[in-house]
C-alpha atoms as a PDB file:
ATOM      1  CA  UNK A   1     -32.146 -79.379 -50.457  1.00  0.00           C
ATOM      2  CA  UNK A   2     -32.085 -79.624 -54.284  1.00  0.00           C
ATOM      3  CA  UNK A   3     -33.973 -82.571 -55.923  1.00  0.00           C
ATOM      4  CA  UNK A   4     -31.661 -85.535 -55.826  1.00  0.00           C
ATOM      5  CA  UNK A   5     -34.311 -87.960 -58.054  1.00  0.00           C
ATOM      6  CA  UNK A   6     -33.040 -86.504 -60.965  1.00  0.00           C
ATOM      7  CA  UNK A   7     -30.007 -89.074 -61.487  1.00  0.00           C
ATOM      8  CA  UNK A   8     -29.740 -87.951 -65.361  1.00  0.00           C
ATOM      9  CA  UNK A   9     -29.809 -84.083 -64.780  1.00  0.00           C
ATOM     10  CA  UNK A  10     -27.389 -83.097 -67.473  1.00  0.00           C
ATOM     11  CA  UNK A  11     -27.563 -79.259 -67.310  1.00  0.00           C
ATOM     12  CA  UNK A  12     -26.009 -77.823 -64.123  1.00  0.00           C
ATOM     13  CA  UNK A  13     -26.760 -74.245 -63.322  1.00  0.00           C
ATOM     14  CA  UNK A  14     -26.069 -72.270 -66.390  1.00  0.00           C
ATOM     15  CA  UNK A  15     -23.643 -70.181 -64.510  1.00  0.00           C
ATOM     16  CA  UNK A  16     -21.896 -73.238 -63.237  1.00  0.00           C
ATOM     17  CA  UNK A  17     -18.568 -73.992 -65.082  1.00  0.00           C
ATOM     18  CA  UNK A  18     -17.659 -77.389 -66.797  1.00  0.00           C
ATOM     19  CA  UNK A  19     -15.856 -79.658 -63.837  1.00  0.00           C
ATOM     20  CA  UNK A  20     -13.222 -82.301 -63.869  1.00  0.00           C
ATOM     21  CA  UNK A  21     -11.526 -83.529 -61.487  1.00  0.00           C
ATOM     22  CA  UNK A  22      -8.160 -84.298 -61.683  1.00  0.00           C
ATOM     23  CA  UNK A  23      -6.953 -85.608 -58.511  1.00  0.00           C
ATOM     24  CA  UNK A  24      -7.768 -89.829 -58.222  1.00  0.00           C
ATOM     25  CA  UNK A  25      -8.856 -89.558 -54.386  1.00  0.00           C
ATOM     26  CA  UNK A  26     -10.998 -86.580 -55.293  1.00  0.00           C
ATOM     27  CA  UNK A  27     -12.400 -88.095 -57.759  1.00  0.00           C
ATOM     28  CA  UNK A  28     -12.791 -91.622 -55.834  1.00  0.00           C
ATOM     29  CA  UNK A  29     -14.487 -90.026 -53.014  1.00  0.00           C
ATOM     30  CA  UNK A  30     -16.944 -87.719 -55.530  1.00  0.00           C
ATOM     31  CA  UNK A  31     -18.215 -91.334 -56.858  1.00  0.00           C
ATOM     32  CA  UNK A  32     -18.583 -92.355 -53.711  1.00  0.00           C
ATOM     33  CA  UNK A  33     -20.682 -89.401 -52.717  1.00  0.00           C
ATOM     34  CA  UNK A  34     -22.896 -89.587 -55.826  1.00  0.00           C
ATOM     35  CA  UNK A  35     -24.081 -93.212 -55.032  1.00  0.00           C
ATOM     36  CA  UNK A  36     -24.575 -92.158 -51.602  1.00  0.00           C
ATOM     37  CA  UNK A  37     -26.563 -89.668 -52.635  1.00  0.00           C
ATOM     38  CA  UNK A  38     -28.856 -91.802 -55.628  1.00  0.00           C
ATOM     39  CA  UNK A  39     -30.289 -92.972 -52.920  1.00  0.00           C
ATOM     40  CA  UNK A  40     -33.796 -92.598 -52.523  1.00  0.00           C
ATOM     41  CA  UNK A  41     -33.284 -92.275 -48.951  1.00  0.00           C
ATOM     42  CA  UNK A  42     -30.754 -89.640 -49.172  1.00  0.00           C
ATOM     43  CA  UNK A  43     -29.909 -87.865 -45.355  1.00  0.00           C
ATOM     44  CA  UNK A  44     -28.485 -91.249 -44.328  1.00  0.00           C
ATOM     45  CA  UNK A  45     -25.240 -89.415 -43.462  1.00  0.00           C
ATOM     46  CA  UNK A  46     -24.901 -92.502 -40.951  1.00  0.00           C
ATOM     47  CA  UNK A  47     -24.196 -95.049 -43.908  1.00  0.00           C
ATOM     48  CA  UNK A  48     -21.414 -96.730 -42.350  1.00  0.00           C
ATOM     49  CA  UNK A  49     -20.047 -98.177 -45.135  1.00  0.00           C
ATOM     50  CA  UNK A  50     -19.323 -94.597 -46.868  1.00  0.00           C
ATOM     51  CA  UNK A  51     -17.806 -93.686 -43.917  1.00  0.00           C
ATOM     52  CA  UNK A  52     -15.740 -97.059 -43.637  1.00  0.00           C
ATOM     53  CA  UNK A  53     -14.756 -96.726 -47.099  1.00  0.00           C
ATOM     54  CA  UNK A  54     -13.639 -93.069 -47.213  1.00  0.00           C
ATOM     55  CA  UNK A  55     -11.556 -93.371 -44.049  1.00  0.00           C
ATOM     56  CA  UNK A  56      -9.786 -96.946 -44.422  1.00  0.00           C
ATOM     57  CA  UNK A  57      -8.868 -97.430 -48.163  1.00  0.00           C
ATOM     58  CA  UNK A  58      -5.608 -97.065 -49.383  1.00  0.00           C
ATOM     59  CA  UNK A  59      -6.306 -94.438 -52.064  1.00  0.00           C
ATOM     60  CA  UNK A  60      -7.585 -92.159 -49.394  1.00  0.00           C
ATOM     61  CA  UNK A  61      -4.278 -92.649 -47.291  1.00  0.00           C
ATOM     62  CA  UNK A  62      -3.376 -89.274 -46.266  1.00  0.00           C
ATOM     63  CA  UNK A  63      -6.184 -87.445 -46.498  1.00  0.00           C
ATOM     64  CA  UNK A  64      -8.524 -86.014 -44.731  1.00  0.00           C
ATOM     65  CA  UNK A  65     -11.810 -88.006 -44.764  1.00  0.00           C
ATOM     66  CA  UNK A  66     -13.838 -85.169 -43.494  1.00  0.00           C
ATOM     67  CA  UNK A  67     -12.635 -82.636 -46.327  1.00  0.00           C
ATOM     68  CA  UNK A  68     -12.876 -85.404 -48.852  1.00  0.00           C
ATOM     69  CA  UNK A  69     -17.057 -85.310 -48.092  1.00  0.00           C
ATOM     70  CA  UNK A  70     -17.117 -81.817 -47.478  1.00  0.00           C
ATOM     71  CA  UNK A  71     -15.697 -81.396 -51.320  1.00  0.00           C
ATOM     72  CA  UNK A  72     -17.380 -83.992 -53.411  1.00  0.00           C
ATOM     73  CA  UNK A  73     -20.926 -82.748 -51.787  1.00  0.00           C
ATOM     74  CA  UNK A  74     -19.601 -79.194 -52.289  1.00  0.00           C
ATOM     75  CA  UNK A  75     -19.163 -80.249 -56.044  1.00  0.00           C
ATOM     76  CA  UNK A  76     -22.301 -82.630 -56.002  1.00  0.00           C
ATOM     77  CA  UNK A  77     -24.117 -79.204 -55.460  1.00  0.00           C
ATOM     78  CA  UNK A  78     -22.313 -77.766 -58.025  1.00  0.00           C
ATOM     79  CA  UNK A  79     -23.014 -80.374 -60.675  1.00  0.00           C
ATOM     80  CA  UNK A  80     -26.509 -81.049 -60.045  1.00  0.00           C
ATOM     81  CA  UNK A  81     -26.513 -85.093 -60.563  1.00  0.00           C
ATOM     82  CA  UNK A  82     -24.992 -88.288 -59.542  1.00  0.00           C
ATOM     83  CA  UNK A  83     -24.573 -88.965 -63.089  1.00  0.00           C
ATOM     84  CA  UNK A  84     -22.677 -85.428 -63.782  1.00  0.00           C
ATOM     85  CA  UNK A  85     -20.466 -85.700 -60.922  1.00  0.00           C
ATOM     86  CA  UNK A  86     -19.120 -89.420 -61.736  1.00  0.00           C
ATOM     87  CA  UNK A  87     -18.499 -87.813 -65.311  1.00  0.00           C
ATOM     88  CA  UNK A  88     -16.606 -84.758 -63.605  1.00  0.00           C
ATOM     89  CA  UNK A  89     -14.806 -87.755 -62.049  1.00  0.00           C
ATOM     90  CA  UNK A  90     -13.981 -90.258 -64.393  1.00  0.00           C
ATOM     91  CA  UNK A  91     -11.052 -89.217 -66.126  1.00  0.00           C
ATOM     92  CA  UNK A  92      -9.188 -89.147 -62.829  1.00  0.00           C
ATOM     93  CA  UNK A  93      -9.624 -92.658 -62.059  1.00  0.00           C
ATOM     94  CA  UNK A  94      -7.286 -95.286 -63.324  1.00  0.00           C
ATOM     95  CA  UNK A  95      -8.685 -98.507 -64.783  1.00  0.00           C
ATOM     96  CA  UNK A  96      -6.728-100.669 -62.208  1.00  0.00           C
ATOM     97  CA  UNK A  97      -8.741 -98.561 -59.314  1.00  0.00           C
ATOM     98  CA  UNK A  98     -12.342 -98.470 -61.163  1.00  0.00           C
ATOM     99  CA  UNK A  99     -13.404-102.364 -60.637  1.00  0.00           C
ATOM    100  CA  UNK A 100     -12.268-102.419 -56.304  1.00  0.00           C
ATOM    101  CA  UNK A 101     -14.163 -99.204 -56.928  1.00  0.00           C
ATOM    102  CA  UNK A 102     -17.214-100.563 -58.124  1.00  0.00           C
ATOM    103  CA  UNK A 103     -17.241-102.740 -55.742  1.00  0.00           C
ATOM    104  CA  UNK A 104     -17.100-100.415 -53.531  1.00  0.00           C
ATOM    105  CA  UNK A 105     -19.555 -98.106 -54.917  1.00  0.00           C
ATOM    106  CA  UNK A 106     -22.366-101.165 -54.701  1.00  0.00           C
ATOM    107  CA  UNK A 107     -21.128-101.996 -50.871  1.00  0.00           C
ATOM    108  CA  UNK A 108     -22.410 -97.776 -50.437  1.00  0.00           C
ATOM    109  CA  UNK A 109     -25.515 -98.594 -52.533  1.00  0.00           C
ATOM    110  CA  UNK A 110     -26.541-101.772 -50.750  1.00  0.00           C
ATOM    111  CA  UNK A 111     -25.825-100.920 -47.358  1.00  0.00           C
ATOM    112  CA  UNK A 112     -29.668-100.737 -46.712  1.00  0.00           C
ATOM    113  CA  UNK A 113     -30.129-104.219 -48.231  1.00  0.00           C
ATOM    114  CA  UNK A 114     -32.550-102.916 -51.093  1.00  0.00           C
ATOM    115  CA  UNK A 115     -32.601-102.442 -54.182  1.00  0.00           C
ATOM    116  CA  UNK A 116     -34.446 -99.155 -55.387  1.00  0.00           C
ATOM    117  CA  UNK A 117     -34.855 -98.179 -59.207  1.00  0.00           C
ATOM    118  CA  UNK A 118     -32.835 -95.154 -58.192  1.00  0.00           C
ATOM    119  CA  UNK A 119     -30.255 -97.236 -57.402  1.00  0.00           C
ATOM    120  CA  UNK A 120     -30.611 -99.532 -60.199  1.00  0.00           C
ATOM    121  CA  UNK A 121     -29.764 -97.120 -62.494  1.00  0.00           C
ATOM    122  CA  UNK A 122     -26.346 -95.886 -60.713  1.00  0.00           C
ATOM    123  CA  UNK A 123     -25.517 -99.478 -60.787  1.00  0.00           C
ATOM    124  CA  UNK A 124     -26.368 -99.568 -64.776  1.00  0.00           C
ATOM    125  CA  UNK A 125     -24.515 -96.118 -65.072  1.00  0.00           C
ATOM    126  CA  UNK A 126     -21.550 -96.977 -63.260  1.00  0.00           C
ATOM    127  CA  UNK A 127     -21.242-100.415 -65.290  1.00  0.00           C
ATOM    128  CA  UNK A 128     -21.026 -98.797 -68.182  1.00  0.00           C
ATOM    129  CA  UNK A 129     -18.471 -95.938 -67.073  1.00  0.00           C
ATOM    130  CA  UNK A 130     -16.309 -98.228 -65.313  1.00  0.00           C
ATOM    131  CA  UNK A 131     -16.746-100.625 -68.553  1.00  0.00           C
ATOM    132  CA  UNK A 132     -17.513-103.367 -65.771  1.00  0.00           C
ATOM    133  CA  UNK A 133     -18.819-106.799 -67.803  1.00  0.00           C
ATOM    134  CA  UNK A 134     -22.451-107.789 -67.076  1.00  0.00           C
ATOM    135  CA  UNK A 135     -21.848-111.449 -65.558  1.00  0.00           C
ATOM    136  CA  UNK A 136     -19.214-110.114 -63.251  1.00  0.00           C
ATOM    137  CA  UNK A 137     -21.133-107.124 -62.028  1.00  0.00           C
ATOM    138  CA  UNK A 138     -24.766-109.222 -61.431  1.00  0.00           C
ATOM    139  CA  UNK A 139     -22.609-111.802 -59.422  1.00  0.00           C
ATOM    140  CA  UNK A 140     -20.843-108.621 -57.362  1.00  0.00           C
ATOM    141  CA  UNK A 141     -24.637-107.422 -56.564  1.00  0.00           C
ATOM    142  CA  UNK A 142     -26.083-110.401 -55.947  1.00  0.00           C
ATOM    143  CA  UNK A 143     -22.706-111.593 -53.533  1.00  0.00           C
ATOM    144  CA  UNK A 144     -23.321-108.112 -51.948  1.00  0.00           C
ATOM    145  CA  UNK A 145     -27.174-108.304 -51.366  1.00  0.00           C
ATOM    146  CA  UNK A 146     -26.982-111.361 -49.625  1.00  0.00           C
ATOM    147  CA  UNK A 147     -23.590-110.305 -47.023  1.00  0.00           C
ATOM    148  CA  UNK A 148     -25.559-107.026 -46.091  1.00  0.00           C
ATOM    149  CA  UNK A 149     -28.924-109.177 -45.563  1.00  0.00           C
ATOM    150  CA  UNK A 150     -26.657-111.334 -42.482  1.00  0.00           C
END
């Protein structure tokens, strides 16, 4: 398994060619899968919330979860980084879908309860990408930490 520590990895493999995604479930799930896998504790395939989140939502309506996964870790691969893939993604999303996806992206990243410095920084990065304001975003993690300590 490649390192996955190395959130900020900006070169992919030199043969590897420049990727966006342009389809918004694609690109919904690939975030998805790159704060799955900034955590430390990555091989926690049995992260329920991922799981719950990728089957049940309505932008993922007609799709198939299981190829969904199988493609955003296929480009995860490709890319090298959380950070990379969430920037292959980006441009797919549409602003009214990137705060319910934020949220849903911390759900993924707190589903253990902890807060890791690997995870940390996703929740910085994804802030910033998703242009998500400060208060709002410490109130979302700190409404999150406590529901998935119950």
């Amino acid at each position: 398994m490649k390192n996955t520590l190395n959130f900020f990895r900006s070169q992919p493999a030199a043969d590897a060619p420049v990727l966006h995604i342009h389809n918004e479930a694609e690109a919904c799930a690939a975030v998805l899968v790159a704060c799955l896998r900034s955590n430390e504790l990555y091989g926690m395939t049995e992260n329920a919330t991922f799981h719950t989140t990728i089957k049940s939502r309505n932008i993922f309506k007609g799709h198939d979860a299981a190829a969904l996964i199988a493609q955003a870790e296929q480009r995860y691969e490709q890319v090298g980084s959380p950070a990379a893939l969430i920037d292959a993604a980006i441009g797919a999303i549409r602003e009214q879908t990137r705060l319910p996806l934020f949220y849903h992206c911390l759900d993924v990243i707190l589903a253990d309860g902890v807060v890791t410095p690997q995870e940390h920084q996703i929740f910085q990065y994804l802030k910033g990408k998703f242009r998500v304001e400060d208060e709002l975003a410490h109130k979302a993690l700190e409404v999150l930490v406590a529901k998935n300590q119950l």
